[in-house]
C-alpha atoms as a PDB file:
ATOM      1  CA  UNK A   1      82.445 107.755  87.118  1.00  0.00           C
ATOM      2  CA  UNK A   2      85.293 106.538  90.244  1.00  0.00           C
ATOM      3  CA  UNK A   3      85.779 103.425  87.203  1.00  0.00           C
ATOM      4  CA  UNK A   4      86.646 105.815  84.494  1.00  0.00           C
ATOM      5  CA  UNK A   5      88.938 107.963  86.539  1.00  0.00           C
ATOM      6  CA  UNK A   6      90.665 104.485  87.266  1.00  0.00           C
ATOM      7  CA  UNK A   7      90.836 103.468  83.975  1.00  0.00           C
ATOM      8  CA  UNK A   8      92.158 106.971  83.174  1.00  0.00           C
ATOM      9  CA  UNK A   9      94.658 106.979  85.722  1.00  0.00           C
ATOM     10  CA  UNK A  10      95.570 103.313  84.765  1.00  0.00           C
ATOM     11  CA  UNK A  11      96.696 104.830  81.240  1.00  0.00           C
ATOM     12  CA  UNK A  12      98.765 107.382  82.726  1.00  0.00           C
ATOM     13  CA  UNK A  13     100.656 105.328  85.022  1.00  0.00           C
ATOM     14  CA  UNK A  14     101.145 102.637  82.343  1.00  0.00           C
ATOM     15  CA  UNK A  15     102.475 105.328  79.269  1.00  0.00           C
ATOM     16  CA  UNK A  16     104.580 106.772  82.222  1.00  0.00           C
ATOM     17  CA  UNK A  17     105.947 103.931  83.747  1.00  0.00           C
ATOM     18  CA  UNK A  18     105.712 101.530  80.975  1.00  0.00           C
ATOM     19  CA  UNK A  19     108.915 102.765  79.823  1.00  0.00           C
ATOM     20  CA  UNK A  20     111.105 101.313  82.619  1.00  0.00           C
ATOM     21  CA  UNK A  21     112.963 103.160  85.970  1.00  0.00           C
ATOM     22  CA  UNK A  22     114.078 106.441  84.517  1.00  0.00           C
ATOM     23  CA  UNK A  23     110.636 107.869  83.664  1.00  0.00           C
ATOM     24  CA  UNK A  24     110.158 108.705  87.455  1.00  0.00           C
ATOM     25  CA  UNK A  25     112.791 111.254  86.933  1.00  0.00           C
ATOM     26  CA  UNK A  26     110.670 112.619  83.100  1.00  0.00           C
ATOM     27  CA  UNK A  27     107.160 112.757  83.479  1.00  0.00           C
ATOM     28  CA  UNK A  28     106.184 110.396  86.124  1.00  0.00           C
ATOM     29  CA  UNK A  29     105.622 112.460  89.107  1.00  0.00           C
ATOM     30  CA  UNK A  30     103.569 113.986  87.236  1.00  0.00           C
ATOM     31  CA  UNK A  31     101.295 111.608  85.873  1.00  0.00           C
ATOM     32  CA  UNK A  32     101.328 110.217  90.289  1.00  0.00           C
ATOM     33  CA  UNK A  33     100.132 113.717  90.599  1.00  0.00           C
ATOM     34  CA  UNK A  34      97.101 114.261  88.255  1.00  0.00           C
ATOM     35  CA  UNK A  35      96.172 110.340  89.304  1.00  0.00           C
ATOM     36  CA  UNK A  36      95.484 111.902  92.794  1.00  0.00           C
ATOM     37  CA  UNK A  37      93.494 114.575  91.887  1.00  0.00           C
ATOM     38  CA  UNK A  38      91.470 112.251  89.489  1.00  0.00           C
ATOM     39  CA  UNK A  39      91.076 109.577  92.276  1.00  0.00           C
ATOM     40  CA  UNK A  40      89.837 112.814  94.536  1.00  0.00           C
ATOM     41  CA  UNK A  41      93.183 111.696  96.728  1.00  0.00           C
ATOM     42  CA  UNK A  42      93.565 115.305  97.196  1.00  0.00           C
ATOM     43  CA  UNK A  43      90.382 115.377  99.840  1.00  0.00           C
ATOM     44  CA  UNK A  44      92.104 115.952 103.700  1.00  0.00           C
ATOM     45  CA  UNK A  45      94.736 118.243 101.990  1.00  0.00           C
ATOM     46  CA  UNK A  46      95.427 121.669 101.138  1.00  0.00           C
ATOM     47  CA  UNK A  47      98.177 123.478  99.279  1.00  0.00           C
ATOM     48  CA  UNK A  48      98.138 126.710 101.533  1.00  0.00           C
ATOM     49  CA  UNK A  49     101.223 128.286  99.881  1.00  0.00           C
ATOM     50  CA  UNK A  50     102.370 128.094  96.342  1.00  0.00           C
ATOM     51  CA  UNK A  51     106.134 128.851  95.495  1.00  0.00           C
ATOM     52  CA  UNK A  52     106.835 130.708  98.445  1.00  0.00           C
ATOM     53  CA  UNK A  53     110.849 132.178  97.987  1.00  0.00           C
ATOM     54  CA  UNK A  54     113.160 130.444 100.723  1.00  0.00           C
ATOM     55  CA  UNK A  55     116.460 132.206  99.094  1.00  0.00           C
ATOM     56  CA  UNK A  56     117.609 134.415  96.438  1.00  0.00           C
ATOM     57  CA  UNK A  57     117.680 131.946  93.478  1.00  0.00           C
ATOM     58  CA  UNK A  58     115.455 130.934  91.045  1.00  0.00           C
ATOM     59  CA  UNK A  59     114.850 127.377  92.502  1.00  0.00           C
ATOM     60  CA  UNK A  60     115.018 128.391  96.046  1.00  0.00           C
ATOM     61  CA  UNK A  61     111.344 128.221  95.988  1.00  0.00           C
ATOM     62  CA  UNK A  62     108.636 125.753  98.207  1.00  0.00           C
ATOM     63  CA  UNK A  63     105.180 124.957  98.653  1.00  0.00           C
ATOM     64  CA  UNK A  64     103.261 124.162 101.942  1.00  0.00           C
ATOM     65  CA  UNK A  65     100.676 121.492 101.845  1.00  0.00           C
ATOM     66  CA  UNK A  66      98.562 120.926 105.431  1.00  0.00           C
ATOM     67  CA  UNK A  67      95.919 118.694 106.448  1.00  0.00           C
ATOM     68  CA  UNK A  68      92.822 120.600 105.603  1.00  0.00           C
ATOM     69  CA  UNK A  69      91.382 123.388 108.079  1.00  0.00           C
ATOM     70  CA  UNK A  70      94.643 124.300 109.281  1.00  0.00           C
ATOM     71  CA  UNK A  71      94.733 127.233 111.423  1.00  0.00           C
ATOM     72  CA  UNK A  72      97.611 129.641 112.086  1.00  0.00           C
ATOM     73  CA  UNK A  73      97.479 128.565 115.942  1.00  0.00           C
ATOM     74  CA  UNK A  74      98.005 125.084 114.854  1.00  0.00           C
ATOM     75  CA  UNK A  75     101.395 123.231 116.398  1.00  0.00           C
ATOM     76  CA  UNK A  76     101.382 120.665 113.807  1.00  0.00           C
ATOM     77  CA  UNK A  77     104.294 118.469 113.227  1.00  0.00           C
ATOM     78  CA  UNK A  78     106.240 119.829 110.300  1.00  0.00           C
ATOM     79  CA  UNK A  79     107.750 117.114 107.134  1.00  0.00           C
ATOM     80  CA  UNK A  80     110.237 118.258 104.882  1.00  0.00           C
ATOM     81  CA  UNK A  81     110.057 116.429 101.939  1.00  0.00           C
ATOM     82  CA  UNK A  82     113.010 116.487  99.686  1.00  0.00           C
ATOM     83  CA  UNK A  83     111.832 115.090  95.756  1.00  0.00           C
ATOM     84  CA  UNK A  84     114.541 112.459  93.828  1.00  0.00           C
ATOM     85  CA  UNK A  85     115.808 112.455  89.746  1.00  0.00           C
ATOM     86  CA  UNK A  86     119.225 111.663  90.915  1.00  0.00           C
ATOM     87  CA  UNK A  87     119.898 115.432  91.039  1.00  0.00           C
ATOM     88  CA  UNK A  88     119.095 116.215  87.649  1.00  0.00           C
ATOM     89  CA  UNK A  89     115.534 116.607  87.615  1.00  0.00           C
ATOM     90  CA  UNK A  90     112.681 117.108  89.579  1.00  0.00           C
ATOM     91  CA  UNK A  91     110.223 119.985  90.307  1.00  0.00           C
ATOM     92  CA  UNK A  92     108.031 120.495  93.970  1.00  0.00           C
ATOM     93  CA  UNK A  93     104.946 120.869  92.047  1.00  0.00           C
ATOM     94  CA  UNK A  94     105.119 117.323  90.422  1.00  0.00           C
ATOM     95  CA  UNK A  95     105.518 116.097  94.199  1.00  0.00           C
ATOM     96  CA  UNK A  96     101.815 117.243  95.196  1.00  0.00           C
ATOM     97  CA  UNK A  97     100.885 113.515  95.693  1.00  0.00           C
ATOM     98  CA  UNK A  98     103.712 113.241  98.350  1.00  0.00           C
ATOM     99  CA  UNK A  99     102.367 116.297 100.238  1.00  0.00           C
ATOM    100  CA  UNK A 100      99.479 115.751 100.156  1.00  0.00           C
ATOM    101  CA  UNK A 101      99.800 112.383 101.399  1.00  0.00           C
ATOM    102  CA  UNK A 102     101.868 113.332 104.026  1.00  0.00           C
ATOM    103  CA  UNK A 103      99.681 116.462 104.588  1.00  0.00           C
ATOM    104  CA  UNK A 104      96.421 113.574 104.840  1.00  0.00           C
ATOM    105  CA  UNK A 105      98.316 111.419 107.531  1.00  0.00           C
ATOM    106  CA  UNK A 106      98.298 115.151 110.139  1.00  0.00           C
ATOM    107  CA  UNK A 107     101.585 116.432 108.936  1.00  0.00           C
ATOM    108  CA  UNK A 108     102.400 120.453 107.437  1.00  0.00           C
ATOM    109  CA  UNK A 109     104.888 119.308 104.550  1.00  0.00           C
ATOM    110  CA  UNK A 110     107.330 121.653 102.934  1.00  0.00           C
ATOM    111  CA  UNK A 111     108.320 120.290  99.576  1.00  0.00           C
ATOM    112  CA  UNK A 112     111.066 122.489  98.265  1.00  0.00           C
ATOM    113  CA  UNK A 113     112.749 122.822  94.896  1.00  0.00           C
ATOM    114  CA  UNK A 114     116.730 122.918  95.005  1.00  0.00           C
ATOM    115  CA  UNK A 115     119.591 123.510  92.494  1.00  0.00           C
ATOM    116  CA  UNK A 116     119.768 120.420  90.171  1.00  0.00           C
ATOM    117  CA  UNK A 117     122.252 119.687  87.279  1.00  0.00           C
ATOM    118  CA  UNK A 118     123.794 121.645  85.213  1.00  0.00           C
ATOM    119  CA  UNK A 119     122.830 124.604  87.202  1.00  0.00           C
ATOM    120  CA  UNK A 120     123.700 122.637  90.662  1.00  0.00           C
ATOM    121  CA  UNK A 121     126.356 120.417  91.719  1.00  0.00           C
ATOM    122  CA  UNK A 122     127.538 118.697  94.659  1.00  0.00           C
ATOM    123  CA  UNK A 123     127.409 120.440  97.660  1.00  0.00           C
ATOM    124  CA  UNK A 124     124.752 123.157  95.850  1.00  0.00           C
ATOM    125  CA  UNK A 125     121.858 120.874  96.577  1.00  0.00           C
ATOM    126  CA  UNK A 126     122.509 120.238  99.729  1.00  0.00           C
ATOM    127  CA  UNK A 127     123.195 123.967 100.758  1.00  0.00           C
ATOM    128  CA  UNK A 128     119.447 124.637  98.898  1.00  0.00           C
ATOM    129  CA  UNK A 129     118.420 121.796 101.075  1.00  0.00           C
ATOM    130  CA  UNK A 130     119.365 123.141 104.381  1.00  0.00           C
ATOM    131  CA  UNK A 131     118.750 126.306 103.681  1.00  0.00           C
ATOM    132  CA  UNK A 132     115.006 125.538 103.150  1.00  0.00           C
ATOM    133  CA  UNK A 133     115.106 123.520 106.463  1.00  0.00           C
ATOM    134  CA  UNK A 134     116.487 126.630 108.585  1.00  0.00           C
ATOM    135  CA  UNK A 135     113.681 128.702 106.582  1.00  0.00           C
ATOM    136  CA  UNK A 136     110.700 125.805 107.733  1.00  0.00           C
ATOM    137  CA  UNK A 137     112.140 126.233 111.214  1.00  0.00           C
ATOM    138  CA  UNK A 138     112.253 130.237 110.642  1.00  0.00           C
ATOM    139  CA  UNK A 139     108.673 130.477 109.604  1.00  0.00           C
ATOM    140  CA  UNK A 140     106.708 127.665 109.723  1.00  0.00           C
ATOM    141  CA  UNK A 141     104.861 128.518 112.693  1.00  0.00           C
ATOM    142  CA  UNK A 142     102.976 131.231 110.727  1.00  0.00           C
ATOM    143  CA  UNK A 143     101.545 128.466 108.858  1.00  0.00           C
ATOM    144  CA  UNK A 144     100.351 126.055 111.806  1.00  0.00           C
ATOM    145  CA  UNK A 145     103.483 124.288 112.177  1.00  0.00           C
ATOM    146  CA  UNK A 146     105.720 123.393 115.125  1.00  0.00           C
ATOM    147  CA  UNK A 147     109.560 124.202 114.814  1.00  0.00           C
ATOM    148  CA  UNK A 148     110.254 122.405 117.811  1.00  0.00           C
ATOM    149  CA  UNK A 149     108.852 119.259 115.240  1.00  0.00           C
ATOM    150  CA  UNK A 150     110.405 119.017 112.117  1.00  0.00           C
ATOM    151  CA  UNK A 151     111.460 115.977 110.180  1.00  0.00           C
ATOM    152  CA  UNK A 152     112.796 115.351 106.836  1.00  0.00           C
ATOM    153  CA  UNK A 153     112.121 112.759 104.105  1.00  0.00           C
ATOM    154  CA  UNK A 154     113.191 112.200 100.518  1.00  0.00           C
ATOM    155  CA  UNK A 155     112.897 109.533  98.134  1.00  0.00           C
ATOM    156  CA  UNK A 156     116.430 108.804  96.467  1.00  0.00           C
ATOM    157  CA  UNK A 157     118.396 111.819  95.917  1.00  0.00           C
ATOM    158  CA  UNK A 158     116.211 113.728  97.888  1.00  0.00           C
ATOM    159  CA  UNK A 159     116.766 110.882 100.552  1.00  0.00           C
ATOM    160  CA  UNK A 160     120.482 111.391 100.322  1.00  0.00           C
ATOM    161  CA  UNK A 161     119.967 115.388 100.583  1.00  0.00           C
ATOM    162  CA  UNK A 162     117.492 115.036 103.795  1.00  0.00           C
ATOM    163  CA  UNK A 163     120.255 111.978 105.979  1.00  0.00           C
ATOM    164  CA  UNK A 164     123.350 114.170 104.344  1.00  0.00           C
ATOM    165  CA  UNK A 165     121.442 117.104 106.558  1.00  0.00           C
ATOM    166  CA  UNK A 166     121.450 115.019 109.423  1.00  0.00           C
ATOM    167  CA  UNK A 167     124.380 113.265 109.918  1.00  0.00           C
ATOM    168  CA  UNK A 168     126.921 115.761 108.568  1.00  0.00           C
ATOM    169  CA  UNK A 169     125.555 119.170 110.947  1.00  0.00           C
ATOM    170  CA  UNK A 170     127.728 121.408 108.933  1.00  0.00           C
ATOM    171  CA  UNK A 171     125.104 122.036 106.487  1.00  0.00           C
ATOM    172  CA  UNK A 172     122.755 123.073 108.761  1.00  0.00           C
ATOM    173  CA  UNK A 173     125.175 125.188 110.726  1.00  0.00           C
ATOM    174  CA  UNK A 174     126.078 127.003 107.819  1.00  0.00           C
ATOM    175  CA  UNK A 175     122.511 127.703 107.203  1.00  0.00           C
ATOM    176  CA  UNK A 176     121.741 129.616 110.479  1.00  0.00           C
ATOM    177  CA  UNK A 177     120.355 126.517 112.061  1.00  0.00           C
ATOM    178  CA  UNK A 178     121.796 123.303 113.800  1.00  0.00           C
ATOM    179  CA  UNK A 179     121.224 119.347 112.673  1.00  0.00           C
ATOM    180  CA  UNK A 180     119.174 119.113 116.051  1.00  0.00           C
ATOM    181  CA  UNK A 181     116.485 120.809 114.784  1.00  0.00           C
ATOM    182  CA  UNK A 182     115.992 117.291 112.792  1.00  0.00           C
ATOM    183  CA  UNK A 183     114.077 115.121 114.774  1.00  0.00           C
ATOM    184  CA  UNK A 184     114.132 112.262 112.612  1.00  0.00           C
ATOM    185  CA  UNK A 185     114.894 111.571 108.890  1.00  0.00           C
ATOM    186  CA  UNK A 186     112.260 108.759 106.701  1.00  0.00           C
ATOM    187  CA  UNK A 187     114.745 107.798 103.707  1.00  0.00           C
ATOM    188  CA  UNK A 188     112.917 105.864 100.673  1.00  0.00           C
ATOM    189  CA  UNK A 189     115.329 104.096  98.314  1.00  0.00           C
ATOM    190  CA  UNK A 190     118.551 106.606  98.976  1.00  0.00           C
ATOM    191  CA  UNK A 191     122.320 106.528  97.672  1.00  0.00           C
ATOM    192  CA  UNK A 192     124.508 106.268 101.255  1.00  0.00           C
ATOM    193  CA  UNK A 193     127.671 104.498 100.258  1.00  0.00           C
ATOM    194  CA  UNK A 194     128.154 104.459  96.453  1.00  0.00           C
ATOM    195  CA  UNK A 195     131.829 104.732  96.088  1.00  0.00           C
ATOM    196  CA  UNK A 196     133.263 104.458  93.542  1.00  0.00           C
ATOM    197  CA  UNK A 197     131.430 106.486  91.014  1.00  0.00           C
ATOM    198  CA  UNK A 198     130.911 105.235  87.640  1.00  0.00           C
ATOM    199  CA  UNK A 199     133.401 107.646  85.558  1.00  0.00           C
ATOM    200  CA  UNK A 200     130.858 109.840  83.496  1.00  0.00           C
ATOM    201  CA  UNK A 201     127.648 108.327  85.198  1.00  0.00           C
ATOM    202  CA  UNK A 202     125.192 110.497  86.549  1.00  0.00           C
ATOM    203  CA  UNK A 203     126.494 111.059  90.341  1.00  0.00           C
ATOM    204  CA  UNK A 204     129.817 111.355  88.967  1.00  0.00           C
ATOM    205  CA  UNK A 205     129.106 114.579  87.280  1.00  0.00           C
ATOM    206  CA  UNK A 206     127.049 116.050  90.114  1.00  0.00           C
ATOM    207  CA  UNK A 207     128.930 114.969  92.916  1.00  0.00           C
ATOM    208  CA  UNK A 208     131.821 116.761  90.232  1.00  0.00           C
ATOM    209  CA  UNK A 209     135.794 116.386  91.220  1.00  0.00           C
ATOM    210  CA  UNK A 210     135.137 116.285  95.139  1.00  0.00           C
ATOM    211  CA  UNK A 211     138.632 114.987  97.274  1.00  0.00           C
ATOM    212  CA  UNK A 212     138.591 112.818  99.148  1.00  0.00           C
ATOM    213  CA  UNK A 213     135.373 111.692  97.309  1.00  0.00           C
ATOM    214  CA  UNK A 214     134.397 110.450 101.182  1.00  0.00           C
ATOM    215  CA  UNK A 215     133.134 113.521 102.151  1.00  0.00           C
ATOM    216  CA  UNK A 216     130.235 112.836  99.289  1.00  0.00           C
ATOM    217  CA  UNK A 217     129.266 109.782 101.150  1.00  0.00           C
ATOM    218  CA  UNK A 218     126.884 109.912 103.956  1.00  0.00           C
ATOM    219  CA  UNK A 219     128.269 106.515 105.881  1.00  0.00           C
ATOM    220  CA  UNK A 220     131.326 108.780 106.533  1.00  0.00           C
ATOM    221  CA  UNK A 221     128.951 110.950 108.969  1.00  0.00           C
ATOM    222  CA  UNK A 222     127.680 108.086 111.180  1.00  0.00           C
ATOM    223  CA  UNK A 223     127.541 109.125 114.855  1.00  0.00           C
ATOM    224  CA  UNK A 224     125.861 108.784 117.728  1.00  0.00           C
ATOM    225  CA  UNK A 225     123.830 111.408 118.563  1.00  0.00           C
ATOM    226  CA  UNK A 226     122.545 111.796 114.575  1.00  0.00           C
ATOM    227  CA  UNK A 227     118.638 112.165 114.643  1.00  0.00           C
ATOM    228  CA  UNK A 228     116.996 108.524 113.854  1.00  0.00           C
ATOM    229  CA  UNK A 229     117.017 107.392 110.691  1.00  0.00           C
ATOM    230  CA  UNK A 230     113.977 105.130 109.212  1.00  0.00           C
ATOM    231  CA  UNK A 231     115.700 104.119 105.705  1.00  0.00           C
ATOM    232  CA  UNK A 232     112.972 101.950 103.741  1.00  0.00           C
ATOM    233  CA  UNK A 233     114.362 100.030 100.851  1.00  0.00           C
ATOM    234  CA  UNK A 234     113.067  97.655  97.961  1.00  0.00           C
ATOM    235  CA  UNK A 235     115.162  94.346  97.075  1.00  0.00           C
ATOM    236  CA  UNK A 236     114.558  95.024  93.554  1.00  0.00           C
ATOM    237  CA  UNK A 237     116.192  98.457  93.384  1.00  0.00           C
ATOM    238  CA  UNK A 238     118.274  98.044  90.542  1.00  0.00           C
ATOM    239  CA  UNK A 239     118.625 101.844  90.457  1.00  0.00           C
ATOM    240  CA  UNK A 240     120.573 102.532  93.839  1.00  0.00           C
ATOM    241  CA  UNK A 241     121.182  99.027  95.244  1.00  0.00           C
ATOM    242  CA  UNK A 242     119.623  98.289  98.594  1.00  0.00           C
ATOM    243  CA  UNK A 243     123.066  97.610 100.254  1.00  0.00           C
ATOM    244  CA  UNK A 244     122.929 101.343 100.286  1.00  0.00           C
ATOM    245  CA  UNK A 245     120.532 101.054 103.159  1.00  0.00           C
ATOM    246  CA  UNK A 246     121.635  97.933 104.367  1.00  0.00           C
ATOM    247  CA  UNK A 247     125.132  99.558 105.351  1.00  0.00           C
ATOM    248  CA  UNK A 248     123.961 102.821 106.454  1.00  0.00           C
ATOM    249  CA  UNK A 249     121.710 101.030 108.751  1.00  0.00           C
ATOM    250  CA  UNK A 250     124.626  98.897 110.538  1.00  0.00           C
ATOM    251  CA  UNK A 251     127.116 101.445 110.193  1.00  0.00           C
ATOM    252  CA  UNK A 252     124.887 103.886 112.160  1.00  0.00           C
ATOM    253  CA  UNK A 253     124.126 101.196 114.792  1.00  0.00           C
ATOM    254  CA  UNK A 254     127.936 100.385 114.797  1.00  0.00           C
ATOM    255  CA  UNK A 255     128.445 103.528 116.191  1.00  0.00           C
ATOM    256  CA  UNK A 256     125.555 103.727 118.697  1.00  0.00           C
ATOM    257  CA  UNK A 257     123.038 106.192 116.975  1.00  0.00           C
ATOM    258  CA  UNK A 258     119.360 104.846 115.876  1.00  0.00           C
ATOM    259  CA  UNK A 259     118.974 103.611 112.367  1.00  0.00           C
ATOM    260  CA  UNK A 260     115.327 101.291 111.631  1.00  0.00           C
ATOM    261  CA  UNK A 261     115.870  99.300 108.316  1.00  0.00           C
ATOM    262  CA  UNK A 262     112.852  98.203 106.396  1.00  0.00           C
ATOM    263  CA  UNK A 263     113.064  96.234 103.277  1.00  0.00           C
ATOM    264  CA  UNK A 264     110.438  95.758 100.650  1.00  0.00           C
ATOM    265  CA  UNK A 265     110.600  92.224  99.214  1.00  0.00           C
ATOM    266  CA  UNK A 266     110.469  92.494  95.383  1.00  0.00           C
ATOM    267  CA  UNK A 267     109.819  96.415  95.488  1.00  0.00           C
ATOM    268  CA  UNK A 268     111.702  98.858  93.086  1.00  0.00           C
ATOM    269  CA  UNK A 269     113.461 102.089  93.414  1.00  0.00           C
ATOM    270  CA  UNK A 270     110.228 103.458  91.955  1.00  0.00           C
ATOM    271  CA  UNK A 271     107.767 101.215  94.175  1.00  0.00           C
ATOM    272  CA  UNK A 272     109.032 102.808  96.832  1.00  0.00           C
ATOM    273  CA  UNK A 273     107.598 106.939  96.109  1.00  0.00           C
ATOM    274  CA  UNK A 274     104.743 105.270  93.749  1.00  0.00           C
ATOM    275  CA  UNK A 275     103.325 103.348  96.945  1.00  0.00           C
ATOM    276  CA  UNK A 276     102.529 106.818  98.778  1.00  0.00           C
ATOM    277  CA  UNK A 277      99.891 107.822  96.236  1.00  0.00           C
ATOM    278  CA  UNK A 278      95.988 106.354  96.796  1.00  0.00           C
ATOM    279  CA  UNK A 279      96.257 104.675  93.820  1.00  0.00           C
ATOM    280  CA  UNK A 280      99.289 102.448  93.978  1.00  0.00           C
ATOM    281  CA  UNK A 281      99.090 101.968  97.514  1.00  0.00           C
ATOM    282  CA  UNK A 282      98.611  98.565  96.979  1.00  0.00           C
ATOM    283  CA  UNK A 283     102.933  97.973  96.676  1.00  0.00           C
ATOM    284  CA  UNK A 284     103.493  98.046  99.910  1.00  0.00           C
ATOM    285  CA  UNK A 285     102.932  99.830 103.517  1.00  0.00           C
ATOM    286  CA  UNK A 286     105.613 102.511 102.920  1.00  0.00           C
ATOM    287  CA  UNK A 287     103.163 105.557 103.644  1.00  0.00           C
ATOM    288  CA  UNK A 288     102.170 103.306 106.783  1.00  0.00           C
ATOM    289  CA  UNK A 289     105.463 102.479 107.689  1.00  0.00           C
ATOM    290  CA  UNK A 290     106.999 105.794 107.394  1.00  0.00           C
ATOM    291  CA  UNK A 291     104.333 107.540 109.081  1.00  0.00           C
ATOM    292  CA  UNK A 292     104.132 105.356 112.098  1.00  0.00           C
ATOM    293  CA  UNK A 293     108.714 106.419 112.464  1.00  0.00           C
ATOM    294  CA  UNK A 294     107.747 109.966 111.470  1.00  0.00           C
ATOM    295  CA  UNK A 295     105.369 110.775 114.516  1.00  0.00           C
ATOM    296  CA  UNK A 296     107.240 108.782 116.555  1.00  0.00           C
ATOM    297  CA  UNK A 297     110.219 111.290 115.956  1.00  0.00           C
ATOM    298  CA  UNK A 298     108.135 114.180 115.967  1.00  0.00           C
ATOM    299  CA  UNK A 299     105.973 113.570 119.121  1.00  0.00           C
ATOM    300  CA  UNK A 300     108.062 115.267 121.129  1.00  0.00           C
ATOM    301  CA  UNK A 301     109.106 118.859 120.431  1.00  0.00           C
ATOM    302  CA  UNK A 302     112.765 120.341 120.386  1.00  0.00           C
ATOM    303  CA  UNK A 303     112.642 122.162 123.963  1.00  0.00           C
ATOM    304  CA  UNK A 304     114.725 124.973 122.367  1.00  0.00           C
ATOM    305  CA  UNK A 305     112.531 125.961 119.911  1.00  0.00           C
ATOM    306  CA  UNK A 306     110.043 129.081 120.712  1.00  0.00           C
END
């Protein structure tokens, strides 16, 4: 029977996939999704809350995935997980692999929807963003979570959304929270320093006509005391170029903050979100890798927090 769900979930990955880098943004979450749940990937992990409202609009909506037998008394440590489709597609329910991956490895993991293109533009995603960060922090210890333990991660534009958050605190200010709050940020195949835009390309018309165009970039926000960044990268990204990572890293280092930089040798901007499902493990240790920065960042809580 475990052969036949294989095979099964073979198909699906290859009529998903098969068609080359974009279907990740179509219909291949999906198909990572329902090869979980075949596999029985989903055992360890719960979805405790479906669609739960975070804000007023119709995508300011998230779901809650914990380890399973989560009590309310829990403290666990808390993952935001913000989904990619270069901020045009993307929907927290095709992202159940990532929670409950996450979720498996002793994390609560918020994976929220946020305003995407044409509804959303630059900075509406990242104001959906933060906002569903200051609402984890607001709330999640009704669910088992720790506020004084939250960290974000995000696989391409959701990787830009979750580092944007912490290096540039005026998102999270003007959320009713503070960047602090972020104890550390995992970042799988992001866009950091992608100036200029390709006139009529995809972050061109959702970054829209931003001036100076620096203040889309999240290399301009490099400081010291930014939460630590783990940015994992493949070398065959031919989607958002690993130099993306590779700067970030040195610029944050540059300027004395913490910045880990893990490349993936022949990996691709795919590889990198595919990996964290059971199934397609096998591409490398990003689940692994990512785990071991994550509860490094989070083993210590924020003192301020109740």
């Amino acid at each position: 029977m475990r052969l036949i769900k294989f095979l099964i979930v073979v198909g699906l990955l290859v009529l998903f996939f098969g068609g080359g880098t974009r279907m990740i943004l179509a219909g291949g979450a999906k198909s990572l999704n329902l090869g979980d749940k075949l596999l029985g990937d989903g055992d360890g992990a719960t979805l405790q809350v479906a669609g739960q409202p975070y804000g007023s609009g119709d995508r300011n909506k998230l779901n809650i995935w914990v380890p399973t037998g989560t009590k309310q008394g829990d403290r666990l440590p808390v993952l935001v997980f913000l989904y990619g489709g270069g901020w045009y597609s993307g929907a927290r329910d095709d992202y159940g692999f990532a929670g409950r991956a996450f979720a498996k490895q002793g994390f609560l993991v918020v994976i929220p929807d946020y305003r995407i293109v044409p509804e959303g533009h630059w900075p509406d995603f990242l104001q959906d963003s933060a906002a569903a960060v200051a609402w984890t922090e607001r709330h999640i210890a009704a669910y088992g979570g720790d506020p004084g333990r939250i960290a974000l991660s995000g696989h391409s534009a959701g990787a830009y959304n979750a580092v944007m958050l912490a290096l540039d605190p005026q998102w999270m200010k003007a959320a009713g929270s503070d960047a602090s709050v972020i104890r550390g940020v995992a970042a799988l195949a992001g866009p950091y320093d992608f100036l200029p835009f390709e006139k009529g390309g995809r972050a061109d018309v959702a970054m829209g006509d931003i001036r100076p165009a620096e203040r889309t970039q999240p290399i301009h926000f490099v400081r010291a005391d930014a939460p630590p960044l783990w940015l994992g990268h493949g070398t065959a990204d031919t989607v958002v170029r690993v130099r993306n990572s590779q700067n970030l890293a040195a610029a944050l280092q540059r300027a004395g903050g913490s910045a880990t930089l893990r490349t993936y040798e022949g990996l691709s901007h795919n590889d990198l979100v595919m990996a964290l499902t059971g199934p397609l493990a096998y591409k490398g240790p990003i689940l692994s890798d990512a785990t071991d920065f994550l509860r490094g960042a989070t083993a210590r809580r924020l003192s301020a927090a109740p």
